[in-house]
PDB file of N, CA and C in Angstrom:
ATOM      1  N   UNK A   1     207.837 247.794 -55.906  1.00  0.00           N
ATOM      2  CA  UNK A   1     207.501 247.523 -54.525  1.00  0.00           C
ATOM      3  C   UNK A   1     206.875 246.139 -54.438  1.00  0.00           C
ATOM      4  N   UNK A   2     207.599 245.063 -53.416  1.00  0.00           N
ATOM      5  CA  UNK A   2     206.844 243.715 -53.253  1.00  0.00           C
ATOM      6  C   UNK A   2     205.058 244.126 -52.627  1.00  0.00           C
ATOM      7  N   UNK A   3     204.517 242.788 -52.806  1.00  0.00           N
ATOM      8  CA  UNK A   3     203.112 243.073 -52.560  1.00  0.00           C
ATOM      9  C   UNK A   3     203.427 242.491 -51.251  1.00  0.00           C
ATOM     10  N   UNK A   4     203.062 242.858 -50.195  1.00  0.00           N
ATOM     11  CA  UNK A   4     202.904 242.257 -48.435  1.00  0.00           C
ATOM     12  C   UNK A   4     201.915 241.060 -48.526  1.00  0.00           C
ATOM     13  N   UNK A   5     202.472 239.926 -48.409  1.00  0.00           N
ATOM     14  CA  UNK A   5     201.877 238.307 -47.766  1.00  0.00           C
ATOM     15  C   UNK A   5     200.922 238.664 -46.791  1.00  0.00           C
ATOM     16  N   UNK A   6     199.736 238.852 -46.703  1.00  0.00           N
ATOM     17  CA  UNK A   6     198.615 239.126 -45.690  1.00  0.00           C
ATOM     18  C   UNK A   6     197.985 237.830 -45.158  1.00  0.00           C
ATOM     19  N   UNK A   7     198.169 236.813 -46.252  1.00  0.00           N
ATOM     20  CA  UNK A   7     197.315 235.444 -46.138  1.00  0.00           C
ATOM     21  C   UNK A   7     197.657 234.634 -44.630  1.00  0.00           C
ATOM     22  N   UNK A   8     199.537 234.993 -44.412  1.00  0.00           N
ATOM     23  CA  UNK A   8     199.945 233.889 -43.472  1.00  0.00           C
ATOM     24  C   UNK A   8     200.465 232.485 -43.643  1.00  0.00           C
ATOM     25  N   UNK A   9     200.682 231.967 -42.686  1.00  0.00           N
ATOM     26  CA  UNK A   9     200.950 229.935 -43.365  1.00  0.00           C
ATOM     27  C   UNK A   9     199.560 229.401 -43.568  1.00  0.00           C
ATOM     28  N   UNK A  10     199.638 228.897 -45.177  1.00  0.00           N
ATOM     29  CA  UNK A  10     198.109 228.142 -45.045  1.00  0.00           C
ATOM     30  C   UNK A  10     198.867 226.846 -45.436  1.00  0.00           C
ATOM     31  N   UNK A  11     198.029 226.008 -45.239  1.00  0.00           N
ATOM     32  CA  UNK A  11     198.131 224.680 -45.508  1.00  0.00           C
ATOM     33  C   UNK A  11     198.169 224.042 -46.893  1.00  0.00           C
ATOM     34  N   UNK A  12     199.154 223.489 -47.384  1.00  0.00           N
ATOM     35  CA  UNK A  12     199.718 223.332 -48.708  1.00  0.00           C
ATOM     36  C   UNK A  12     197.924 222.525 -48.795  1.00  0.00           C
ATOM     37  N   UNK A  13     197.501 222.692 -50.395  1.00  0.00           N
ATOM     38  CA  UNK A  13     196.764 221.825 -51.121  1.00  0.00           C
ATOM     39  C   UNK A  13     196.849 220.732 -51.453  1.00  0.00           C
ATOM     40  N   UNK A  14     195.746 219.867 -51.621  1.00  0.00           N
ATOM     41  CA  UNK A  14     196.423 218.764 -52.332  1.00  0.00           C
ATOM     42  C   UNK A  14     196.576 219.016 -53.654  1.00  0.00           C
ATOM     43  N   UNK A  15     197.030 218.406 -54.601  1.00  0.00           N
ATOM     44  CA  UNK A  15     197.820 218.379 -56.216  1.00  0.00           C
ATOM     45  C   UNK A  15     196.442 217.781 -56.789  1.00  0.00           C
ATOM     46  N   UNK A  16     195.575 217.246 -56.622  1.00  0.00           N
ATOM     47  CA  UNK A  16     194.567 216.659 -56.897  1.00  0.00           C
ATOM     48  C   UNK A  16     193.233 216.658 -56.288  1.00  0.00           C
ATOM     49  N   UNK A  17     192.158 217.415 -56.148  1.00  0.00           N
ATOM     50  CA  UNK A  17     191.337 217.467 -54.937  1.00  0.00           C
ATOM     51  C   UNK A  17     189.657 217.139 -56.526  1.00  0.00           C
ATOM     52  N   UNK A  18     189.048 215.762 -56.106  1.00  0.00           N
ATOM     53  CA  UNK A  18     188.267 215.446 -57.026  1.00  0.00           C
ATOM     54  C   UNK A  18     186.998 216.145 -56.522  1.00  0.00           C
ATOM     55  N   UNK A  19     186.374 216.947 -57.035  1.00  0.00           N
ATOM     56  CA  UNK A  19     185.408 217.269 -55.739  1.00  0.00           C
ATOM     57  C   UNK A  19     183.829 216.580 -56.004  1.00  0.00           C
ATOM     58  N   UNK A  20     183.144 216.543 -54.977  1.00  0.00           N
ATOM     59  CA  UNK A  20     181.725 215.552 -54.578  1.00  0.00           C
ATOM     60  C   UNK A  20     181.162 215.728 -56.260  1.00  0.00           C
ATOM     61  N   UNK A  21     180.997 217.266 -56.664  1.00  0.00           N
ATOM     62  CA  UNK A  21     180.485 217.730 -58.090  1.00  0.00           C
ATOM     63  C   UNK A  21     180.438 216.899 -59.032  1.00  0.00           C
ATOM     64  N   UNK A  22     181.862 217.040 -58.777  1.00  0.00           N
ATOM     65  CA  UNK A  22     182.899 216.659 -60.175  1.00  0.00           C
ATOM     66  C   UNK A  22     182.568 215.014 -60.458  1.00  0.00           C
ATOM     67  N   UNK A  23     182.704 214.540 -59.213  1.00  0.00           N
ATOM     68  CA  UNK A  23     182.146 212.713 -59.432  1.00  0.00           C
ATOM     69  C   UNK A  23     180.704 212.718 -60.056  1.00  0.00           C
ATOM     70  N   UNK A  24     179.616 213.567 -59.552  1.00  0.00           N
ATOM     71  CA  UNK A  24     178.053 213.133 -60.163  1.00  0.00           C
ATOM     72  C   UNK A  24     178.202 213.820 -61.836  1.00  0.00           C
ATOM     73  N   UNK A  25     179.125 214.627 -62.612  1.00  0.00           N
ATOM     74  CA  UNK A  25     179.195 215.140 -63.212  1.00  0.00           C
ATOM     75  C   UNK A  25     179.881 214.135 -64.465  1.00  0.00           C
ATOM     76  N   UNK A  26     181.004 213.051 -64.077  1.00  0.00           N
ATOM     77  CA  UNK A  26     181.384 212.431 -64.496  1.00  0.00           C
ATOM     78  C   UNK A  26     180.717 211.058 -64.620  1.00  0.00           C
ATOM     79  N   UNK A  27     179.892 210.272 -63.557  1.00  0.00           N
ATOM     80  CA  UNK A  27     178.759 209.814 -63.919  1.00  0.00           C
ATOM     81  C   UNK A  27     177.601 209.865 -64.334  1.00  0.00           C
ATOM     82  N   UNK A  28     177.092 211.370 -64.569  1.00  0.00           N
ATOM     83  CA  UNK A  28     176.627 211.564 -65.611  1.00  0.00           C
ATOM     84  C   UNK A  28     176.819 211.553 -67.411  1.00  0.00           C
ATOM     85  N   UNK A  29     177.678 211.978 -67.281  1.00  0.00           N
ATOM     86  CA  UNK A  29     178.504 212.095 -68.282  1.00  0.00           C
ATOM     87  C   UNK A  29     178.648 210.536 -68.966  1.00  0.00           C
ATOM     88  N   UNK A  30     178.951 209.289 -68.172  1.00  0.00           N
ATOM     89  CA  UNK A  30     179.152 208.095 -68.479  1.00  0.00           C
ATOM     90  C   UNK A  30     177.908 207.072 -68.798  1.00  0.00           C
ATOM     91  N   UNK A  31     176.781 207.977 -68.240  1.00  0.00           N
ATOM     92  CA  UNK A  31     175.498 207.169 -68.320  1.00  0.00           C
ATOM     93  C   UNK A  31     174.810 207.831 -69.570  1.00  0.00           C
ATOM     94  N   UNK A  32     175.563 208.926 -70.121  1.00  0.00           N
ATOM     95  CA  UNK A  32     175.146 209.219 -71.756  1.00  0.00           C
ATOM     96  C   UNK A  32     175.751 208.507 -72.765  1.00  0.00           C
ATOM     97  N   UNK A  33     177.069 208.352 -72.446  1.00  0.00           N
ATOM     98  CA  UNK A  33     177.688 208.041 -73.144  1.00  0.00           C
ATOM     99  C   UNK A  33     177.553 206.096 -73.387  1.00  0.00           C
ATOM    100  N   UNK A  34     177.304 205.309 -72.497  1.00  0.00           N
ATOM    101  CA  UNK A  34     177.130 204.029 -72.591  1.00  0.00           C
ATOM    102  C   UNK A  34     175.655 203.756 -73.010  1.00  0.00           C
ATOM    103  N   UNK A  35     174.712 204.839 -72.959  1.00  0.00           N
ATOM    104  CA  UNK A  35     173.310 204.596 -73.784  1.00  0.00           C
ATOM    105  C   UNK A  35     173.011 205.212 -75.371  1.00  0.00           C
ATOM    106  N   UNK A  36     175.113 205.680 -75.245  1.00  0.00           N
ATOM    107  CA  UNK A  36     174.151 206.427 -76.493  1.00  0.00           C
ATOM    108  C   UNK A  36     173.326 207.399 -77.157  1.00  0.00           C
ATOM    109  N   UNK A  37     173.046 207.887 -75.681  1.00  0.00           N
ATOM    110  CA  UNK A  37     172.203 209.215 -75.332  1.00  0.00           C
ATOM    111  C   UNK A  37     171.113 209.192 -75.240  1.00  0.00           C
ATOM    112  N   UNK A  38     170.727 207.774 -75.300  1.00  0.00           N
ATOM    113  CA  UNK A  38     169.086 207.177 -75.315  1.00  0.00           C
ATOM    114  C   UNK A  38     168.521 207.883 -73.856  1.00  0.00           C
ATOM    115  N   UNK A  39     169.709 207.853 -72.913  1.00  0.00           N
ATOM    116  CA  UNK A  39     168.850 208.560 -71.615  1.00  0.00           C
ATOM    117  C   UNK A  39     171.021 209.402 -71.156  1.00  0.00           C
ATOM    118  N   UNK A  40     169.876 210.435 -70.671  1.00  0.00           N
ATOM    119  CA  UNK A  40     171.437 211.569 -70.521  1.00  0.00           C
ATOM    120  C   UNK A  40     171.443 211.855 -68.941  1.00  0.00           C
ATOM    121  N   UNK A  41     172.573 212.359 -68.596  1.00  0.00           N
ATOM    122  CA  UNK A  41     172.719 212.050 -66.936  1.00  0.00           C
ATOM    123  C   UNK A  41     172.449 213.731 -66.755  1.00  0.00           C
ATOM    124  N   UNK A  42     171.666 214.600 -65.997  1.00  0.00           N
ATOM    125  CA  UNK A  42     172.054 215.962 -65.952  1.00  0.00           C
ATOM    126  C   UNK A  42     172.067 216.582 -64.552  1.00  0.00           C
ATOM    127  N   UNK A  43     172.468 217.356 -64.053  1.00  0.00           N
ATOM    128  CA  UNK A  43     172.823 217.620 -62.944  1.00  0.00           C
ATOM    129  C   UNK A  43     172.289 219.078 -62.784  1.00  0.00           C
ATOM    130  N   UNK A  44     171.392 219.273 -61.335  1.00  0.00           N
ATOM    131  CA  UNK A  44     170.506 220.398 -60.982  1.00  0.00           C
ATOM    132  C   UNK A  44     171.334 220.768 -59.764  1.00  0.00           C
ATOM    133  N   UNK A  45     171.762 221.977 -59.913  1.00  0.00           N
ATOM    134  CA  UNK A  45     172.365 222.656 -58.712  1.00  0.00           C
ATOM    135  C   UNK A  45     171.505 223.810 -57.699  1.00  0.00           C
ATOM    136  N   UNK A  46     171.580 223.585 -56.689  1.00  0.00           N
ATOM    137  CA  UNK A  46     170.590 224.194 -55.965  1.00  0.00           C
ATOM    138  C   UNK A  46     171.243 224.449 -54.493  1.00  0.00           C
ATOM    139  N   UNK A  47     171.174 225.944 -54.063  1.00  0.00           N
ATOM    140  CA  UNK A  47     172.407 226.341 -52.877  1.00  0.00           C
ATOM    141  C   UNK A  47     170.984 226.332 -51.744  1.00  0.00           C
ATOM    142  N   UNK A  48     171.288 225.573 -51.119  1.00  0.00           N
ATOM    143  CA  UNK A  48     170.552 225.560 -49.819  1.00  0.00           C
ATOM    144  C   UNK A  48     170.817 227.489 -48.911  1.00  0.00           C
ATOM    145  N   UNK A  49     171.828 227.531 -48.814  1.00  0.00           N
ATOM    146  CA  UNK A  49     172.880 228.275 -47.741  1.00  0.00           C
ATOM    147  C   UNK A  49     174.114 228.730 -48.331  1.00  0.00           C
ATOM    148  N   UNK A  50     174.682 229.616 -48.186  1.00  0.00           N
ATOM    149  CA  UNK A  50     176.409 230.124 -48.070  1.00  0.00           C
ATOM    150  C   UNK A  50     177.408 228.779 -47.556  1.00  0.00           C
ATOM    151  N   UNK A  51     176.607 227.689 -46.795  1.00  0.00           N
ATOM    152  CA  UNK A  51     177.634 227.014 -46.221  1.00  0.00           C
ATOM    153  C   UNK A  51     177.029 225.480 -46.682  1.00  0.00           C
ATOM    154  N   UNK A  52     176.081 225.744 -47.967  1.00  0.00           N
ATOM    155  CA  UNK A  52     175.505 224.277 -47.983  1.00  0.00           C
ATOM    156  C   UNK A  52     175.165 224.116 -49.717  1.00  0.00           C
ATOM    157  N   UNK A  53     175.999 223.232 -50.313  1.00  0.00           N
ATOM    158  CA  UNK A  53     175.845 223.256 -52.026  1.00  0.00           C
ATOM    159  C   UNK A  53     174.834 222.065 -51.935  1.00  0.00           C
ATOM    160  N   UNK A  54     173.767 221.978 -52.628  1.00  0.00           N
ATOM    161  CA  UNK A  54     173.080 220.791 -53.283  1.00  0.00           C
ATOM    162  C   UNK A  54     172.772 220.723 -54.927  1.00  0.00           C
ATOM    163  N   UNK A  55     173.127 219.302 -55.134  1.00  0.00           N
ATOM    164  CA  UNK A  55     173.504 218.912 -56.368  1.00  0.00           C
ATOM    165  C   UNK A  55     172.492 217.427 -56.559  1.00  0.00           C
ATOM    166  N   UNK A  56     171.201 217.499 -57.780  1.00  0.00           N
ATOM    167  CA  UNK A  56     170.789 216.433 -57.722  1.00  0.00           C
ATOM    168  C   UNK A  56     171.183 216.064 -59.333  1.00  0.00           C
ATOM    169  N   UNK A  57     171.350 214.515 -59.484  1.00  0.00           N
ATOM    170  CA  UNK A  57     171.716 214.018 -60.536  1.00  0.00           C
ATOM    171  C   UNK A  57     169.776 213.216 -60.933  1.00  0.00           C
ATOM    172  N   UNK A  58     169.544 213.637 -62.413  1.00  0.00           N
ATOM    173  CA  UNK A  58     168.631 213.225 -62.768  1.00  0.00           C
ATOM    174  C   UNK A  58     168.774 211.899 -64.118  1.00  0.00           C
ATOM    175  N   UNK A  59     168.124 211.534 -64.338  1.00  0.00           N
ATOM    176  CA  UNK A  59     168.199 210.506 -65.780  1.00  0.00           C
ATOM    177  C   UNK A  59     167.304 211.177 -66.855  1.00  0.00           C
ATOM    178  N   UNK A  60     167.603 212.005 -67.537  1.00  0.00           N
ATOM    179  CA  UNK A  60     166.850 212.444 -68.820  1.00  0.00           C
ATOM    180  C   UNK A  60     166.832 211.816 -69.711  1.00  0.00           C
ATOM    181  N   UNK A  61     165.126 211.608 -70.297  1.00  0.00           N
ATOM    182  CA  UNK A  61     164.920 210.772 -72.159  1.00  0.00           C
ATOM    183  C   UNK A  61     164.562 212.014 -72.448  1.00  0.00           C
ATOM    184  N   UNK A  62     165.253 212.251 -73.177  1.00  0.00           N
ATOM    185  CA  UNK A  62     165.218 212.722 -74.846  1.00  0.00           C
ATOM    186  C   UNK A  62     164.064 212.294 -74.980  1.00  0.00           C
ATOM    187  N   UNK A  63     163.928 211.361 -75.459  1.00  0.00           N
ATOM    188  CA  UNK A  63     162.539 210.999 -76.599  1.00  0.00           C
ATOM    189  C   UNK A  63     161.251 210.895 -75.841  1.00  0.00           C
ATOM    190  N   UNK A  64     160.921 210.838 -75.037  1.00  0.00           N
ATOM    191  CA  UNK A  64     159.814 211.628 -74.055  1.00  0.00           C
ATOM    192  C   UNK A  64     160.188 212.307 -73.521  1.00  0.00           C
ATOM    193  N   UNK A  65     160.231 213.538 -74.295  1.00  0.00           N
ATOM    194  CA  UNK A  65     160.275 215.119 -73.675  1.00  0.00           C
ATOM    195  C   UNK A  65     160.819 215.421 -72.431  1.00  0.00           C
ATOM    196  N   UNK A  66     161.735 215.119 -73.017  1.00  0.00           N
ATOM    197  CA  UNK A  66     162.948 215.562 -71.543  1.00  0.00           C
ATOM    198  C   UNK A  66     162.177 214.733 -69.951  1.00  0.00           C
ATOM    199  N   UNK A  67     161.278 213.474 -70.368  1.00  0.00           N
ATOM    200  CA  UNK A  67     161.238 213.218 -68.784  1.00  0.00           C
ATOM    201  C   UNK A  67     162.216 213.231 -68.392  1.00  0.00           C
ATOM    202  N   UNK A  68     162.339 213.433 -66.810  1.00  0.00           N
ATOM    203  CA  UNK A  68     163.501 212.956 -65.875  1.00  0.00           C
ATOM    204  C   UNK A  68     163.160 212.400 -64.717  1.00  0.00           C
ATOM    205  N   UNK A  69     163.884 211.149 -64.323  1.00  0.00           N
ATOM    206  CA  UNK A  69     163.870 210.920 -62.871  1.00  0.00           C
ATOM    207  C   UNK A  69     165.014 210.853 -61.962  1.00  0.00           C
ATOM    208  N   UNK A  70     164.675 211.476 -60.981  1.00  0.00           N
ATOM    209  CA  UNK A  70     165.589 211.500 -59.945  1.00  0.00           C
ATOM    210  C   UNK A  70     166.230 210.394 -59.211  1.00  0.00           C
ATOM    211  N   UNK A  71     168.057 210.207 -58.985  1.00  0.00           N
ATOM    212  CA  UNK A  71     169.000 209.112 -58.848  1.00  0.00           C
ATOM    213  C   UNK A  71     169.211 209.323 -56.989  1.00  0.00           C
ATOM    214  N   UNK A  72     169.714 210.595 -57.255  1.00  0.00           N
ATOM    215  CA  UNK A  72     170.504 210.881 -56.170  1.00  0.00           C
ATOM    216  C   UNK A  72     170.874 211.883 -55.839  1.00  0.00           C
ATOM    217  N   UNK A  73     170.930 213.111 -55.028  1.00  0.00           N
ATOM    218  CA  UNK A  73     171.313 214.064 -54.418  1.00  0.00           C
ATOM    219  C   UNK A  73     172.429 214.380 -53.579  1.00  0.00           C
ATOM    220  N   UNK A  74     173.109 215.338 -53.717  1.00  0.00           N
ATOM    221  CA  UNK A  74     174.277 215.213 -52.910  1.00  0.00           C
ATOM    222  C   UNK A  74     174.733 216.580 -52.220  1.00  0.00           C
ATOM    223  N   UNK A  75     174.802 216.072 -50.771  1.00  0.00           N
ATOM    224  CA  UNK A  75     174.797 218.164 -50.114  1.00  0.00           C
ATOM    225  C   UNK A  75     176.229 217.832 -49.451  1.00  0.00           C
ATOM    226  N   UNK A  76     176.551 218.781 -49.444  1.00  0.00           N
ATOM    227  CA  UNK A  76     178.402 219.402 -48.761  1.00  0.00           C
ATOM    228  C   UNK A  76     178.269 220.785 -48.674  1.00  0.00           C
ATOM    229  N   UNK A  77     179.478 220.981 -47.494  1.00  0.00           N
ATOM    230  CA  UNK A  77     180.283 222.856 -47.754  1.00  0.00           C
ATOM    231  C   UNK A  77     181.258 222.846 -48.609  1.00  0.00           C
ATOM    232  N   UNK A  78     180.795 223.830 -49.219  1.00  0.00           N
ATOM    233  CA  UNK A  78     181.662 224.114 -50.206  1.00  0.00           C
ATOM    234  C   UNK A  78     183.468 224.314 -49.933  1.00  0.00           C
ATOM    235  N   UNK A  79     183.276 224.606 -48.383  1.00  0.00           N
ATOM    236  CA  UNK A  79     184.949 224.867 -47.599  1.00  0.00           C
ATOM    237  C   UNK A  79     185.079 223.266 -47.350  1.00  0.00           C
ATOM    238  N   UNK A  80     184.458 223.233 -46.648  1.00  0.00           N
ATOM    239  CA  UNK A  80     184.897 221.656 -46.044  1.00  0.00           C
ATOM    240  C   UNK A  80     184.887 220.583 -46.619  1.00  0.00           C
ATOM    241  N   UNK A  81     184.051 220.746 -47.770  1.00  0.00           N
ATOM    242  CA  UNK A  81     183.505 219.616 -48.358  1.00  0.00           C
ATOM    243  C   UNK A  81     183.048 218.215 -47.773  1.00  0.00           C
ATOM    244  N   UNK A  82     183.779 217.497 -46.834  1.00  0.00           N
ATOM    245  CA  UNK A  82     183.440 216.588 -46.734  1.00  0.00           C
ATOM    246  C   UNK A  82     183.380 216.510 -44.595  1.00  0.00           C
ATOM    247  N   UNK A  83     182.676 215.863 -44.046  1.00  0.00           N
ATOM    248  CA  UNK A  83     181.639 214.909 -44.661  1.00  0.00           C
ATOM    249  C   UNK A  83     180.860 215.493 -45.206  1.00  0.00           C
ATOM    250  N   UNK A  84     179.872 214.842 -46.629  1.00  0.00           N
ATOM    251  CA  UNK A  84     179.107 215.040 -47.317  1.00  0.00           C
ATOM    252  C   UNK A  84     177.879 213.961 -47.252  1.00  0.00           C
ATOM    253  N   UNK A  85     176.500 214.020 -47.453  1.00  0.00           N
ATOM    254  CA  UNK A  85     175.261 213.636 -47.311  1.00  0.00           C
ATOM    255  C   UNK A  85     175.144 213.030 -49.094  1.00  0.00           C
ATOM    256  N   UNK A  86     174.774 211.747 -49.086  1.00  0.00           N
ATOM    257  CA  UNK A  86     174.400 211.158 -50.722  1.00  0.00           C
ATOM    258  C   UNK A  86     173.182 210.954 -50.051  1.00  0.00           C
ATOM    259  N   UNK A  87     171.920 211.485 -50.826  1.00  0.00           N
ATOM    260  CA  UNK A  87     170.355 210.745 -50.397  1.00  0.00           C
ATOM    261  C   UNK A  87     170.474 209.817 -52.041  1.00  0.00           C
ATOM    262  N   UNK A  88     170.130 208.412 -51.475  1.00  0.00           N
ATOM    263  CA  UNK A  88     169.936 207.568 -52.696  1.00  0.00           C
ATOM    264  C   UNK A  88     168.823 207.438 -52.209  1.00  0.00           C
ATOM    265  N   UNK A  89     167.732 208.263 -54.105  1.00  0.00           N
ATOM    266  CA  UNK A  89     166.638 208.412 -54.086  1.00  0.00           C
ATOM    267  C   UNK A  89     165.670 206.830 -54.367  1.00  0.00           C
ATOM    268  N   UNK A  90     166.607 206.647 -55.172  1.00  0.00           N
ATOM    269  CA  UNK A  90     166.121 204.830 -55.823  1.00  0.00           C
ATOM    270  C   UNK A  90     166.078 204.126 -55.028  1.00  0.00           C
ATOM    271  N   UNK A  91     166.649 204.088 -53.482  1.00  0.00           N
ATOM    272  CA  UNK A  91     166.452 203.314 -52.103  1.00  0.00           C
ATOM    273  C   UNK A  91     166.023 203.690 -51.358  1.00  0.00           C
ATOM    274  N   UNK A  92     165.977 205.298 -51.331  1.00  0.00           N
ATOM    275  CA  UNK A  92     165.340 206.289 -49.994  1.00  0.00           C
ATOM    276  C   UNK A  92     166.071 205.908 -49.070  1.00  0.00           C
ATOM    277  N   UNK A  93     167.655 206.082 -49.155  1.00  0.00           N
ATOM    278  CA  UNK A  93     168.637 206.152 -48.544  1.00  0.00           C
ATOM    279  C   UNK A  93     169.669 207.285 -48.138  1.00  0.00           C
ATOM    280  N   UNK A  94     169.811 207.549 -46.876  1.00  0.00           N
ATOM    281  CA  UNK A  94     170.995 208.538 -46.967  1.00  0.00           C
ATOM    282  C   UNK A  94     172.468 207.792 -46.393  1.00  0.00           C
ATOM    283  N   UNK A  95     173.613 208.425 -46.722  1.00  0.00           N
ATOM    284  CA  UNK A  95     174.813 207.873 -46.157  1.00  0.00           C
ATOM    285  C   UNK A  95     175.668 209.053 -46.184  1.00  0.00           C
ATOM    286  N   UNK A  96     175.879 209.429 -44.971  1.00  0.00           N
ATOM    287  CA  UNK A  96     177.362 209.999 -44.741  1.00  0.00           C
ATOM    288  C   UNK A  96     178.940 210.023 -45.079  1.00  0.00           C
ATOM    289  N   UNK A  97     179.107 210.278 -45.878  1.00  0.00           N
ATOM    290  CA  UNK A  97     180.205 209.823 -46.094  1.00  0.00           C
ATOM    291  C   UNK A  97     181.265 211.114 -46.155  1.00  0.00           C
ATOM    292  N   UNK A  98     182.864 210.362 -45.768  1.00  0.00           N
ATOM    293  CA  UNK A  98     183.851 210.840 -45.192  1.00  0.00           C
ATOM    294  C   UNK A  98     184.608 211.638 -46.226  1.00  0.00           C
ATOM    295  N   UNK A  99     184.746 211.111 -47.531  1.00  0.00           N
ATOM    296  CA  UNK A  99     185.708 211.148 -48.123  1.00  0.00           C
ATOM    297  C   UNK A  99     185.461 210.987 -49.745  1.00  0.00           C
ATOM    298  N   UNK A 100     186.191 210.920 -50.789  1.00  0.00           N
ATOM    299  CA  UNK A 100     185.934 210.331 -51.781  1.00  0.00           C
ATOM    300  C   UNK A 100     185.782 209.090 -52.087  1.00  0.00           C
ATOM    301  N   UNK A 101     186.548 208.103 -51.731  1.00  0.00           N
ATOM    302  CA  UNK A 101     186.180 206.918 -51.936  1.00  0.00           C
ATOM    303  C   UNK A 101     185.181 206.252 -50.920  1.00  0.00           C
ATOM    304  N   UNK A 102     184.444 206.699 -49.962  1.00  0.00           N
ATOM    305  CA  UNK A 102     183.641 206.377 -49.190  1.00  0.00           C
ATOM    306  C   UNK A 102     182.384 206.781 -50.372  1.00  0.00           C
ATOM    307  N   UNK A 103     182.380 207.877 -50.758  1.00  0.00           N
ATOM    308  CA  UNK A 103     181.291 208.505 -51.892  1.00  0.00           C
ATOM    309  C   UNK A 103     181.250 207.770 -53.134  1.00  0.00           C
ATOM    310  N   UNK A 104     181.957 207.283 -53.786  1.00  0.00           N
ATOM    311  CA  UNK A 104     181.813 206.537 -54.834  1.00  0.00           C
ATOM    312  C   UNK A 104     181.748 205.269 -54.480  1.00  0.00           C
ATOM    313  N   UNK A 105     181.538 204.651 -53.230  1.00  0.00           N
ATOM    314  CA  UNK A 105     181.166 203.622 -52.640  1.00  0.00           C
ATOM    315  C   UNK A 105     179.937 203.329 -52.288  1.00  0.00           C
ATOM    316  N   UNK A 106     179.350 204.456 -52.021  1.00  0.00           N
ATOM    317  CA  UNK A 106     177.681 204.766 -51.367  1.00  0.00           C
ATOM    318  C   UNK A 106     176.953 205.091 -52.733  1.00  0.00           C
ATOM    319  N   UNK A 107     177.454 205.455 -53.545  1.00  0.00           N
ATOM    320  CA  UNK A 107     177.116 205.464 -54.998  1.00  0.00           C
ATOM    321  C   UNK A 107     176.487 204.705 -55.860  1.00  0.00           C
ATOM    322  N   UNK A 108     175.365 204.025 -55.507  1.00  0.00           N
ATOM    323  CA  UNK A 108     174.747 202.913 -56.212  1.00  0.00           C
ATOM    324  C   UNK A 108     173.433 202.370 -56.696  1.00  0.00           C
ATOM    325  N   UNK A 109     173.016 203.649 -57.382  1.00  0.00           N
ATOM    326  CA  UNK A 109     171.487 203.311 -58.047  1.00  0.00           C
ATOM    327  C   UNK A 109     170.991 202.322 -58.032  1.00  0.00           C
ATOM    328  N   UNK A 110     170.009 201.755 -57.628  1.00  0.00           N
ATOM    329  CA  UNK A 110     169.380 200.661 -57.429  1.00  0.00           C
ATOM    330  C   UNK A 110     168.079 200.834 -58.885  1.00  0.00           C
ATOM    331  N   UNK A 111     167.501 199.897 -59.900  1.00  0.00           N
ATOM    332  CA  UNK A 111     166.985 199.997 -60.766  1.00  0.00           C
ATOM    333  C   UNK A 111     166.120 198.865 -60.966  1.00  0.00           C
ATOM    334  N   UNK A 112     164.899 198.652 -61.336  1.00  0.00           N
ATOM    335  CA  UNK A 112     164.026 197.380 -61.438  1.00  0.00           C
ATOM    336  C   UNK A 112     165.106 196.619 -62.298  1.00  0.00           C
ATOM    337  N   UNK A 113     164.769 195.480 -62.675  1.00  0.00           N
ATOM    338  CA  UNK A 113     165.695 194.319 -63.828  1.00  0.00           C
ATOM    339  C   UNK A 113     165.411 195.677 -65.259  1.00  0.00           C
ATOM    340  N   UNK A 114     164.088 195.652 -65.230  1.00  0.00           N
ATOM    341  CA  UNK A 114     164.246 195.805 -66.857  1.00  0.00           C
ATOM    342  C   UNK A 114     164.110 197.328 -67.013  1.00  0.00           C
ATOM    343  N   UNK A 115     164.301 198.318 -65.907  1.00  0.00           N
ATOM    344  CA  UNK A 115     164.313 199.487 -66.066  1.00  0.00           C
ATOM    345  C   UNK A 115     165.356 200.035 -67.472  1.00  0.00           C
ATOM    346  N   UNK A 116     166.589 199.583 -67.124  1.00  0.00           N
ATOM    347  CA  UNK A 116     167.404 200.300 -68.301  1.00  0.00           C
ATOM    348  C   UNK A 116     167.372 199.349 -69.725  1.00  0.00           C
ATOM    349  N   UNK A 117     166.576 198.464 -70.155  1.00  0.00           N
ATOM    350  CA  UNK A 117     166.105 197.675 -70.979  1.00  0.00           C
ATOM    351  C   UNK A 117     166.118 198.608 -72.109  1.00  0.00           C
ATOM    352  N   UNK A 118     167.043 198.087 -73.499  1.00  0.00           N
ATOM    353  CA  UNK A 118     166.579 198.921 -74.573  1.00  0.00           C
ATOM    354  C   UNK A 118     166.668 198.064 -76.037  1.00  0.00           C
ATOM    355  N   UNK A 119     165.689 198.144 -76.898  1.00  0.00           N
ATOM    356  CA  UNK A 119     165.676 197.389 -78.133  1.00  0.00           C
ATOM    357  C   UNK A 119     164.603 196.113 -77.468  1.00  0.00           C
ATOM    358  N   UNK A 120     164.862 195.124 -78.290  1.00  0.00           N
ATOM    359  CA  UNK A 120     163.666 193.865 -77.652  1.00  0.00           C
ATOM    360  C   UNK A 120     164.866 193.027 -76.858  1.00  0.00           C
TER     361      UNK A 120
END
């Protein structure tokens, strides 16, 4: 016996859908990997709501006991995803943004000169 289509016409997917996550997850990921691990990127997930994901990206040292400081935060629906809210903590900035490449555009830690300074 076929199973009965209950769903209806939905709207084809895209083949590729990068999601808000997945970007702070991958710049994290890149800010371990270019230090070496001297400082590690880690990501705190925290559900506001059913209709509201928050995701903050921190900078962890290792070698002082897991300090961390906070980069940037990022809230969306999990359906809609976008528009999505980036608070850039390092500017005390928020930006709206539309899309993915609007988000990796608004994306931009701001850092003293010699903050990421390592060796003499």
């Amino acid at each position: 016996m076929a199973t009965e289509d209950l769903w209806g016409d939905l709207p084809k997917a895209a083949d590729s859908v990068n999601m808000p996550k997945s970007i702070l997850e991958e710049q994290a990921a890149l800010l371990s990997e270019k230090t070496n691990r001297i400082l590690e990127g880690y990501i705190d997930a925290e559900h506001d709501s059913p209709d509201s994901a928050l995701f903050s990206l921190y900078i962890v040292v290792p070698r002082l006991g897991d300090y961390k400081c906070g980069v940037t935060r990022l809230q969306y629906n999990p359906i809609h995803i976008y528009p999505a809210k980036l608070f850039d903590i390092t500017e005390s900035k928020v930006f709206e943004v539309n899309d993915e490449k609007e988000l990796k555009s608004a994306f931009n830690p701001h850092f003293p000169d010699d903050f990421l300074r390592f060796g003499t």
